[in-house]
Protein backbone atom coordinates (compact mmCIF):
# COMPACT_ATOMS: atom_id res chain seq x y z
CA UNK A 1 -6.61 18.70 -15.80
CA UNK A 2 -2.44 18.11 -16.40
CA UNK A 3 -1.39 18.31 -19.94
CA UNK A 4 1.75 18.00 -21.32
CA UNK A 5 3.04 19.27 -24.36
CA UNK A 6 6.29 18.35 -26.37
CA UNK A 7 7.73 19.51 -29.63
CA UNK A 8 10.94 19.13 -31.73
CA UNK A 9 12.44 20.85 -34.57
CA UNK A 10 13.01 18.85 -37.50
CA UNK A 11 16.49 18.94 -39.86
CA UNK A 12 18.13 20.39 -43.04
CA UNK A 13 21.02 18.11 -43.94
CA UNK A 14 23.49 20.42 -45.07
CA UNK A 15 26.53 18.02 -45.60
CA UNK A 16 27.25 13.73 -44.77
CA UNK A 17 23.74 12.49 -45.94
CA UNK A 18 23.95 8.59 -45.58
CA UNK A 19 26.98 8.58 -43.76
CA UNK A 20 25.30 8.16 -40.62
CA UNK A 21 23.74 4.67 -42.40
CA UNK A 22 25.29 0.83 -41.31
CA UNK A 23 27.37 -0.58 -42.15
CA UNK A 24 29.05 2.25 -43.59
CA UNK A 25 28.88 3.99 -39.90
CA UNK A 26 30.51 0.69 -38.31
CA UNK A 27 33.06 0.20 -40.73
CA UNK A 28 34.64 3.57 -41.93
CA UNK A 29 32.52 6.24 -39.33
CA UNK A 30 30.28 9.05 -40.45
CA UNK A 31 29.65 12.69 -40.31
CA UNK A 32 26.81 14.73 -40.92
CA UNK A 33 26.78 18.43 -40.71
CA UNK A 34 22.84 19.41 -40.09
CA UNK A 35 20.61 22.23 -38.62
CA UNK A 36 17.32 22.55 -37.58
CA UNK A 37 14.60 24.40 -38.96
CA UNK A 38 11.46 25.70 -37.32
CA UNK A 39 9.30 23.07 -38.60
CA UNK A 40 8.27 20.92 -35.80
CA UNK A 41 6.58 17.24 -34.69
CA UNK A 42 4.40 18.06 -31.46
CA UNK A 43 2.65 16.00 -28.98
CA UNK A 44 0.71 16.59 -26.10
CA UNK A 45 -0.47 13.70 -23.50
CA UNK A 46 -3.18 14.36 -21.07
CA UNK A 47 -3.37 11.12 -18.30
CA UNK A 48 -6.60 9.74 -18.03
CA UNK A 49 -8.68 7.44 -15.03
CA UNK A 50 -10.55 5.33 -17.15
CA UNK A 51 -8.35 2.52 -18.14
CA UNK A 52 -8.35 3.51 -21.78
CA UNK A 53 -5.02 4.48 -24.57
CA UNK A 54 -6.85 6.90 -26.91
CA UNK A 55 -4.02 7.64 -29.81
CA UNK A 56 -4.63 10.64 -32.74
CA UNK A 57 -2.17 11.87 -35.33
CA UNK A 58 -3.68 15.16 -36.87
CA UNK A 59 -1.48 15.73 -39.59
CA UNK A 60 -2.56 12.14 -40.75
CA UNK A 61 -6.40 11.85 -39.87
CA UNK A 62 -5.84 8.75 -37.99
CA UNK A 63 -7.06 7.57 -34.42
CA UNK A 64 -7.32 4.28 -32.42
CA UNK A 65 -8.55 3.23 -29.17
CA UNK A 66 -6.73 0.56 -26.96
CA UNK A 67 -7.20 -0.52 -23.01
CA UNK A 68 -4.15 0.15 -21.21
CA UNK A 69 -2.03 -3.08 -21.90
CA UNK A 70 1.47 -3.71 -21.51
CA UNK A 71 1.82 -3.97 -25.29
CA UNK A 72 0.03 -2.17 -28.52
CA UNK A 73 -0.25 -3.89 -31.38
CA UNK A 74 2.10 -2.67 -34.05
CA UNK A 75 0.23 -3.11 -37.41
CA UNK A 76 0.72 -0.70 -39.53
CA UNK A 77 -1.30 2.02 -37.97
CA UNK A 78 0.42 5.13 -35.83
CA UNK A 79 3.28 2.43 -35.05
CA UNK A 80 5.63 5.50 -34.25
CA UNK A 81 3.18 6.24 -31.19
CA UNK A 82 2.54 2.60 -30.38
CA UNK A 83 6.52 2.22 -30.18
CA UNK A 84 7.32 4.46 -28.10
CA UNK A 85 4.69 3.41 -25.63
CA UNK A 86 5.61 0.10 -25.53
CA UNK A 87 9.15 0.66 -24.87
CA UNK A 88 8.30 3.07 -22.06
CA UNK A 89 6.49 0.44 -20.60
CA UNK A 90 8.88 -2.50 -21.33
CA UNK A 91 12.01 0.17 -19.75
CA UNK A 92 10.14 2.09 -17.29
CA UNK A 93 6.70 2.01 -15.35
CA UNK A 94 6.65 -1.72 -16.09
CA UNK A 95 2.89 -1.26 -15.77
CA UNK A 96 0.30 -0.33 -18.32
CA UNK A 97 -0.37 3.65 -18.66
CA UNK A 98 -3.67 5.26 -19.34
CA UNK A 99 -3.63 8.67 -21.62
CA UNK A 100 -4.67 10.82 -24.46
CA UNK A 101 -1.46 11.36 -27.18
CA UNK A 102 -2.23 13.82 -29.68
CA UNK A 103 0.74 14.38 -32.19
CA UNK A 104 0.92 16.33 -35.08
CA UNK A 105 4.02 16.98 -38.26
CA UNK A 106 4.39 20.30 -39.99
CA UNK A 107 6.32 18.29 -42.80
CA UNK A 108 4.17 15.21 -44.85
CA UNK A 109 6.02 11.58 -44.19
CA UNK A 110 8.38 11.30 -46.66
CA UNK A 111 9.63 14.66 -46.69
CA UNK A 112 13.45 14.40 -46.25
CA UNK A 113 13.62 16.69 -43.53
CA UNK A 114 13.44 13.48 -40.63
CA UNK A 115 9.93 13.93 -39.41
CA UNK A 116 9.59 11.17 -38.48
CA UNK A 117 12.50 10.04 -35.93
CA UNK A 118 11.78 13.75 -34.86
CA UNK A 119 8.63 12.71 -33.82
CA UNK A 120 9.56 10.05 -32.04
CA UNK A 121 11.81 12.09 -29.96
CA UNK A 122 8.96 14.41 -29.12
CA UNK A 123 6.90 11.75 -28.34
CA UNK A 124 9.34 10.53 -25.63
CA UNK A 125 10.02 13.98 -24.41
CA UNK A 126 6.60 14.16 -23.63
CA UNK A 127 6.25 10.77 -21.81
CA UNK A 128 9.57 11.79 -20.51
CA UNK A 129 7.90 15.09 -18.93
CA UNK A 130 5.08 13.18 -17.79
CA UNK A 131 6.41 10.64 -16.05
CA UNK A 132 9.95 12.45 -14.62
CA UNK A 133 11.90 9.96 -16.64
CA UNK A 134 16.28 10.28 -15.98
CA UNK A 135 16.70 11.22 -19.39
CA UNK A 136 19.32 13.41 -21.13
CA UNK A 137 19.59 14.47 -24.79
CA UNK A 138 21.96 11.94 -25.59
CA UNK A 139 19.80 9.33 -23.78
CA UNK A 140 16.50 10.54 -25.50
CA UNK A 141 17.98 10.00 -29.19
CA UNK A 142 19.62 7.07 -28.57
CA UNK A 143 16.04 5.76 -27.15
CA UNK A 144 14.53 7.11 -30.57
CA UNK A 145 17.01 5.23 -32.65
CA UNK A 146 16.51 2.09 -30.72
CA UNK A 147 12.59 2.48 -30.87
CA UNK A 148 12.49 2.85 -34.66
CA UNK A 149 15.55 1.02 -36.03
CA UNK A 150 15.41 -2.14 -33.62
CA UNK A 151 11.76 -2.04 -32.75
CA UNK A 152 10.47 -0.84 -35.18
CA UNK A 153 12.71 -2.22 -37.63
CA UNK A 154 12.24 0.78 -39.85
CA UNK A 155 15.65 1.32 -42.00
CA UNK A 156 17.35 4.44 -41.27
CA UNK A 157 20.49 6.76 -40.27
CA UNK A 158 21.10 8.06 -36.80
CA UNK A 159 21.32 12.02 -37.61
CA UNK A 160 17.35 13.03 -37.21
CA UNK A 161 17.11 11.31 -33.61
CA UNK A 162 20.01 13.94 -32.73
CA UNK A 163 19.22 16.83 -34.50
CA UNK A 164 15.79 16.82 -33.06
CA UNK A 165 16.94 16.65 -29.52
CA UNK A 166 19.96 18.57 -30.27
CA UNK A 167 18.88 21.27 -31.94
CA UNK A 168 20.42 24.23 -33.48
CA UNK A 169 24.00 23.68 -36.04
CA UNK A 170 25.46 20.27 -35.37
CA UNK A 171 28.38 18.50 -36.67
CA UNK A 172 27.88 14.84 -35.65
CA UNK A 173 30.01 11.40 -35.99
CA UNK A 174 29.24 8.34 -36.19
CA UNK A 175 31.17 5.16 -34.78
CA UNK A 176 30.27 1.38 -34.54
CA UNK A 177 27.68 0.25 -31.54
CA UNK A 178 25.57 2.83 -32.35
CA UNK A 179 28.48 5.83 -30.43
CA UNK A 180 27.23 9.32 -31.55
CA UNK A 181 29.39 11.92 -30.80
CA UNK A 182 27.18 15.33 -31.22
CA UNK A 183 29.53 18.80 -31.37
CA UNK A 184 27.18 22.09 -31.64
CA UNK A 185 28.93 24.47 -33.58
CA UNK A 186 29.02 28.44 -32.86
CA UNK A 187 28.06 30.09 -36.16
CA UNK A 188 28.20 33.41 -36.08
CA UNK A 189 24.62 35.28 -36.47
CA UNK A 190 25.01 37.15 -39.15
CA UNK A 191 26.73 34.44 -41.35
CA UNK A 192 23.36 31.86 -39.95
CA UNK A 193 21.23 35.17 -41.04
CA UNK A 194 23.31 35.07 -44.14
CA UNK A 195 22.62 31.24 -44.72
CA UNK A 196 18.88 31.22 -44.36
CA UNK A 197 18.59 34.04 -46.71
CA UNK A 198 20.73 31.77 -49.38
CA UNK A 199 19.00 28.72 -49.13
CA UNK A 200 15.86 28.45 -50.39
CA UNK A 201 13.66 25.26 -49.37
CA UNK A 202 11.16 23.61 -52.14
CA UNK A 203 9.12 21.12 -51.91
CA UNK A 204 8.86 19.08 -55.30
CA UNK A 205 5.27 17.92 -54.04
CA UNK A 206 6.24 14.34 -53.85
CA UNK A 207 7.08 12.59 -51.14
CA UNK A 208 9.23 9.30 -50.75
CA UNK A 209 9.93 5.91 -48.96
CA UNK A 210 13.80 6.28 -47.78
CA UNK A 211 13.66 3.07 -46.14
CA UNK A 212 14.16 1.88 -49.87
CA UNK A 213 16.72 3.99 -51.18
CA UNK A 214 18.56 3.36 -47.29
CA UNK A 215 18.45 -0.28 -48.12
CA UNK A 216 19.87 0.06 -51.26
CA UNK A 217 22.86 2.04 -50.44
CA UNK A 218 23.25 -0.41 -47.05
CA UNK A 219 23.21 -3.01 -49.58
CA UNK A 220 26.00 -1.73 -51.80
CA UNK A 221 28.72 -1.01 -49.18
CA UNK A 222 28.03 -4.69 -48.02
CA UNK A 223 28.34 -6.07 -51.28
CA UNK A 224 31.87 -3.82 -51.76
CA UNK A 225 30.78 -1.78 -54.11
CA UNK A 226 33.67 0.47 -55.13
CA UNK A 227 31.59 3.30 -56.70
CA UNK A 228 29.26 3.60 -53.97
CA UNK A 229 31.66 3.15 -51.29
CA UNK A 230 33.75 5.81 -52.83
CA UNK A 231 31.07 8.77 -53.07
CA UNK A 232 30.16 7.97 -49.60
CA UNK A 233 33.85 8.69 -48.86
CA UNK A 234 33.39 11.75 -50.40
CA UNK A 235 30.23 12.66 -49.00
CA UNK A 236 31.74 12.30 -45.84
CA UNK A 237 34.64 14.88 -46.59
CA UNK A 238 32.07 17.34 -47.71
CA UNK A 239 30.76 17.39 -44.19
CA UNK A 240 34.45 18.42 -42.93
CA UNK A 241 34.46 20.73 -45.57
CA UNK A 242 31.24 22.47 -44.69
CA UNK A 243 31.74 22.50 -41.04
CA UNK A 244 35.27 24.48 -42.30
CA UNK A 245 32.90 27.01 -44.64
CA UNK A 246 30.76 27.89 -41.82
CA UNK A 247 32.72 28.13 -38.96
CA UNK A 248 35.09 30.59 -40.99
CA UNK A 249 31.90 32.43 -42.84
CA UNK A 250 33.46 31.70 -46.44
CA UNK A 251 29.63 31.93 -47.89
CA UNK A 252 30.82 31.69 -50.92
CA UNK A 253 31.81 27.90 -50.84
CA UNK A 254 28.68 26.48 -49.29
CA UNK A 255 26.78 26.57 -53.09
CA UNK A 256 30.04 24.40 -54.64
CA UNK A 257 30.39 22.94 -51.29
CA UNK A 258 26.64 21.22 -51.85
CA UNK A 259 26.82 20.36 -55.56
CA UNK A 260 30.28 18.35 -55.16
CA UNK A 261 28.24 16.30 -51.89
CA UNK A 262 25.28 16.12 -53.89
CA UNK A 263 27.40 14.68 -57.63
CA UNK A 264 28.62 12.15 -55.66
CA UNK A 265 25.82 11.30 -53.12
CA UNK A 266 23.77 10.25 -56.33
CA UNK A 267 26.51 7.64 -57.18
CA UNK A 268 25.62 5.93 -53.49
CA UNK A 269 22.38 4.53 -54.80
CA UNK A 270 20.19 4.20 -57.19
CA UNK A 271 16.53 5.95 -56.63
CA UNK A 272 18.85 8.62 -55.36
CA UNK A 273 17.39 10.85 -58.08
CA UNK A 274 15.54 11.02 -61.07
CA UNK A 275 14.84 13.26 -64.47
CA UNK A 276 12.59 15.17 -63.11
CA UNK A 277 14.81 16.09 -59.68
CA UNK A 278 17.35 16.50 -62.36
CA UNK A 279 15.59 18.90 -64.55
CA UNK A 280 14.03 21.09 -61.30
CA UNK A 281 18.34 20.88 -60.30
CA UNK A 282 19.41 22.23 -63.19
CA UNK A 283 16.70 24.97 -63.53
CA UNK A 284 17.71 26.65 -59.93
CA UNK A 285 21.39 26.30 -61.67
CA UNK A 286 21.06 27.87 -64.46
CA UNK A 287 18.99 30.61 -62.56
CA UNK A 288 22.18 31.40 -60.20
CA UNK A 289 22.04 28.71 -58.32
CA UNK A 290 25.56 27.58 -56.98
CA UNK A 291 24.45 24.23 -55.52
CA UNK A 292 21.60 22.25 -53.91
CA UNK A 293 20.77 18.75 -52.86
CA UNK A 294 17.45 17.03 -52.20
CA UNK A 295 16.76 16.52 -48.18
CA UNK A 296 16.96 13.53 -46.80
CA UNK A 297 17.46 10.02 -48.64
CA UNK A 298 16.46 11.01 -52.36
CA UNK A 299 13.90 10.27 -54.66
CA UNK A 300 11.33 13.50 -53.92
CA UNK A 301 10.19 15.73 -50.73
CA UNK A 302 11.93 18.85 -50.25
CA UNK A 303 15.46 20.04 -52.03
CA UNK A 304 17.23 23.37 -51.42
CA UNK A 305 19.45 25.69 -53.67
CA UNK A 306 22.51 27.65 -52.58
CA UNK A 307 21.53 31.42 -53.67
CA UNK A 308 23.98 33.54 -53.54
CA UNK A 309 23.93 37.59 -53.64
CA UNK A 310 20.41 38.36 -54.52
CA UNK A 311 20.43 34.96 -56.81
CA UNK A 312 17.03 33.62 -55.02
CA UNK A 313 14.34 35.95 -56.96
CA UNK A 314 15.15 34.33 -60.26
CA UNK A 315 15.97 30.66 -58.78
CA UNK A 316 12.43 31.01 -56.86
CA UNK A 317 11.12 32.17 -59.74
CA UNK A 318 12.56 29.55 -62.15
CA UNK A 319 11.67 26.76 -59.54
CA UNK A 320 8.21 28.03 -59.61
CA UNK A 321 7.13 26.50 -62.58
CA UNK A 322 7.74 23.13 -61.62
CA UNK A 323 4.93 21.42 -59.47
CA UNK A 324 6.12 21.82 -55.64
CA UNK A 325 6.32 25.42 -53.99
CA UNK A 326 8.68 27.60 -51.90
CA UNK A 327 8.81 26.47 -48.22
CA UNK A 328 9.36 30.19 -45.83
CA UNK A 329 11.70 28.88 -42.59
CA UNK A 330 14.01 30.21 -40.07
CA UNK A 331 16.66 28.28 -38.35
CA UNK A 332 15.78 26.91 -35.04
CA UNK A 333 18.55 26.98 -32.46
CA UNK A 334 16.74 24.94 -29.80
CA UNK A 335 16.18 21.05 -29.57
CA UNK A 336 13.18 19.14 -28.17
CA UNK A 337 11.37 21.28 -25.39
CA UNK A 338 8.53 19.77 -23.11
CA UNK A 339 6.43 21.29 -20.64
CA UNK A 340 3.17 20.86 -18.51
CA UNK A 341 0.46 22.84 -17.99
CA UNK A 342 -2.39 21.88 -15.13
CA UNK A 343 -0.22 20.38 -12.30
């Protein structure tokens, strides 16, 4: 029996966080330098005869059973999944589908590192494979973005959908009507080996809802706020000046590099962070840290630390006493792959 399989890498924001957020996008036009991680979101479809959508997330211990309609419900439960069908559907076949999706997240909801736009995107892939869809990468994300921001309506950036299809080191701009220009950037391997042996990747053990946080700092750069609209400036130059860092192997910025983004990214919103993010930041600091930033929107999931020399022992072991633990990872240098097995 055919079964297809999907899976995409998800992201480490290294520089632009937010930028990538309306109106600030529209207005001003952002940049995010990211690269993906071998953490993944999976799925696998296998068609079935019978008339029947069967739909199970893993990671989350859900499942629901549907005859093939043109539409699934979306309320509240696996809406990612149900999204993506339905837009197939509505764009594509035009004609109910019958199928198995299985999907699984190695990172909880919440975590900062985009799971779950990156599962979206492997989600499609998969349907994608399945069905032969005329789909590039730029056409996959875009599709992702659509399915969760305007569908959905989940609030949001545009960076995961990209970095997920993408993969690998990425600087990426933003413009108005939703134009993403994506430029993968040649990092030389032993200053990417270098990187990943700096950074070290916690997880504080909480996890967080960005749509919040997003809305807040949407809200402020409508409203004109000077002090938010300001650190987003600068948040935005610390993507140019990270993309600079790397692409010349000056190491030694990228720690002071991430604590000038992350000083001003908490001025873009409240929620941002919080005493205890503050106290775990200042711990890694003290310990040799040069810099660090939580993943993601703010407010809990995972943060990394800037370690340089031989730094990490005694950050690791500083961070360690804090509730959370050390997340092992390698960079990924592929995007979203699909394949089937059976035909």
């Amino acid at each position: 029996m055919k079964l297809i399989r999907s899976r995409a890498p998800l992201r480490m924001g290294l520089a632009g966080g937010g930028t990538d957020v309306s109106p600030y996008a529209d207005l001003f036009g952002g940049s995010i330098l990211n690269a993906t991680i071998n953490l993944y979101a999976s799925a696998s479809i296998r068609p079935r005869t019978d008339g029947k959508i069967h739909l199970e997330a893993f990671d989350r211990k859900e499942s629901v059973q549907y005859d093939a309609v043109y539409n699934l419900p979306i309320d509240g439960t696996l809406d990612l999944l149900k999204g993506v069908y339905n837009r197939i559907v509505k764009d594509f076949t035009h004609e109910p589908l019958s199928f198995e999706l299985c999907t699984s997240v190695d990172a909880p909801a919440g975590s900062g590192l985009g799971s779950s736009s990156t599962l979206v995107v492997a989600i499609i892939g998969a349907f994608a494979e399945w069905l032969k869809l005329p789909l590039g990468e730029y056409d996959i994300a875009h599709l992702a973005y659509q399915i969760e921001r305007v569908d959905l309506k989940l609030a949001g950036g545009r960076q995961d959908q990209y970095a997920a299809t993408f993969g690998g080191f990425n600087f990426m701009e933003f413009y108005k009507e939703e134009k993403v220009i994506v430029n993968p950037l040649r990092i030389r391997k032993k200053i990417a080996t270098e990187l990943q042996n700096n950074i070290v990747l916690f997880y504080t053990g909480t996890s967080r809802e960005s749509a919040e946080i997003i809305k807040k700092q949407s809200s402020a750069i409508q409203k004109s706020s000077e002090e938010a609209l300001q650190a987003t400036h600068r948040v935005k130059e610390q993507s140019t000046m990270m993309k600079e860092a790397l692409l010349r192997g000056e190491l030694d910025r990228i720690g002071e590099i991430l604590h000038f983004g992350w000083e001003h990214k908490k001025r873009m919103a409240s929620g941002i962070s919080n005493s205890r993010i503050e106290e775990l930041y200042d711990a890694a600091r003290a310990a040799g840290a040069t810099g660090g930033k939580i993943s993601g929107a703010g407010g809990g999931g995972f943060m990394f630390f800037y370690c340089p020399n031989n730094t990490r022992f005694k950050v690791i072991e500083a961070i360690s006493q804090f509730d959370g633990r050390v997340k092992n990872y390698e960079f990924a240098m592929t995007g979203l792959y699909s394949y089937t097995i059976g035909e």
